[in-house]
Protein backbone atom coordinates (compact mmCIF):
# COMPACT_ATOMS: atom_id res chain seq x y z
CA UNK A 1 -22.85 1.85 26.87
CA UNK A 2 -21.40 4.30 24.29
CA UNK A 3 -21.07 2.51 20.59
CA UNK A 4 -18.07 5.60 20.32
CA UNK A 5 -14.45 4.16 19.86
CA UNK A 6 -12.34 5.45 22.57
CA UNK A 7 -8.90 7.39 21.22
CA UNK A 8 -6.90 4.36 22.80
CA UNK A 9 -8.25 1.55 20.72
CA UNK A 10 -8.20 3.74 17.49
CA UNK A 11 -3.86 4.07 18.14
CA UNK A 12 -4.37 0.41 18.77
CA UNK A 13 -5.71 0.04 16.02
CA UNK A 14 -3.38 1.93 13.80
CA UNK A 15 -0.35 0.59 15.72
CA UNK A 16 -1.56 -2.95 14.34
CA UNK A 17 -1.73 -1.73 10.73
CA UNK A 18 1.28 -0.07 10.57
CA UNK A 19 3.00 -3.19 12.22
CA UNK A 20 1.54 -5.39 9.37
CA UNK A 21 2.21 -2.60 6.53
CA UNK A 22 5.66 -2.65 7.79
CA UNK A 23 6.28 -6.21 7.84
CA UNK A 24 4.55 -6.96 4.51
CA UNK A 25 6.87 -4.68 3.00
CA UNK A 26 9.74 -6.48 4.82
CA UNK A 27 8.41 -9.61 3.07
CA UNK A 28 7.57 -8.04 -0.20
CA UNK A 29 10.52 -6.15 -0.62
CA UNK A 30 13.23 -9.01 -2.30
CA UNK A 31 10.61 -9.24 -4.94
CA UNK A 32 10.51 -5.47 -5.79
CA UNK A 33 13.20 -5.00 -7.85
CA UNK A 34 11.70 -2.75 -10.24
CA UNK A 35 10.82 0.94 -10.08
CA UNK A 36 13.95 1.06 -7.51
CA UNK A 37 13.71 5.10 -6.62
CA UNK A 38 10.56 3.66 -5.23
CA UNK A 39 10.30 2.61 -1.70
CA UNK A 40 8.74 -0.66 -1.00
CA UNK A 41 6.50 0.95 0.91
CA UNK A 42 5.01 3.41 -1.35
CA UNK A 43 4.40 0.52 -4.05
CA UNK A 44 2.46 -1.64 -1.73
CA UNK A 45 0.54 0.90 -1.03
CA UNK A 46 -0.55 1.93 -4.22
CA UNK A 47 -0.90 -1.45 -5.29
CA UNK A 48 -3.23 -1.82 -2.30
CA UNK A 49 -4.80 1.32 -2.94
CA UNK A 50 -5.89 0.41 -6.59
CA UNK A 51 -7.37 -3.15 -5.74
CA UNK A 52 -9.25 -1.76 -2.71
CA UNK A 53 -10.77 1.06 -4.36
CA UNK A 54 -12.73 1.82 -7.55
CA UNK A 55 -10.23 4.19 -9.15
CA UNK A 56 -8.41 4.30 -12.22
CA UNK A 57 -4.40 3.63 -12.84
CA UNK A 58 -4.57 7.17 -13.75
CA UNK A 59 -5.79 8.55 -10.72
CA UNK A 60 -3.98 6.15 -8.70
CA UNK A 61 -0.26 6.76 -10.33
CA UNK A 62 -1.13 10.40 -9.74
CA UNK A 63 -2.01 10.33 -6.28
CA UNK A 64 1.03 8.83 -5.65
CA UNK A 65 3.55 10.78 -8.05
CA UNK A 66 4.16 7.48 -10.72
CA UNK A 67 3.37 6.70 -14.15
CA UNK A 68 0.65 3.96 -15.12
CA UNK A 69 2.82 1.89 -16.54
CA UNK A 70 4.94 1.70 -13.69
CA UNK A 71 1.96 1.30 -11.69
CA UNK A 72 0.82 -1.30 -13.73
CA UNK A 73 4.21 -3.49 -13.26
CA UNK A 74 4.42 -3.15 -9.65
CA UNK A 75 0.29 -3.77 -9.02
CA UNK A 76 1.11 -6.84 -10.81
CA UNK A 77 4.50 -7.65 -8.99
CA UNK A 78 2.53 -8.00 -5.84
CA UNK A 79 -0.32 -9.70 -6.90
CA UNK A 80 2.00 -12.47 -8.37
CA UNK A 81 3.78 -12.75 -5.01
């Protein structure tokens, strides 16, 4: 028995996280109403990005083209939701 992950669960796998990504942002998204030239999208996922990982809002908001303090107000926008 091979302890490899076969291509077919790994799409199944990403199908399942884009599904939830995409209907997080569905639920999200009435309670976004700042940073507007933003997509819903891309602020969940930074948001996500700087609670899952040990980076600053500096490195964050410039790996995904914002400024902190913008950063800062959305991170908190979704952790208040």
């Amino acid at each position: 028995m091979s302890d490899e992950i076969s291509k077919k669960e790994v799409n199944n796998c990403y199908i399942v996280v884009l599904k939830l990504l995409q209907a997080l942002c569905q639920w999200i998204a009435p309670h976004m109403v700042i940073g507007r030239q933003l997509s819903v999208e891309k602020k969940l996922l930074a948001s996500l990005w700087l609670l899952a990982n040990k980076e600053s809002y500096r490195g964050v908001a410039d790996r995904f083209g914002v400024n902190r303090g913008t950063l800062h107000k959305i991170t908190m926008r979704v952790c208040k939701i």
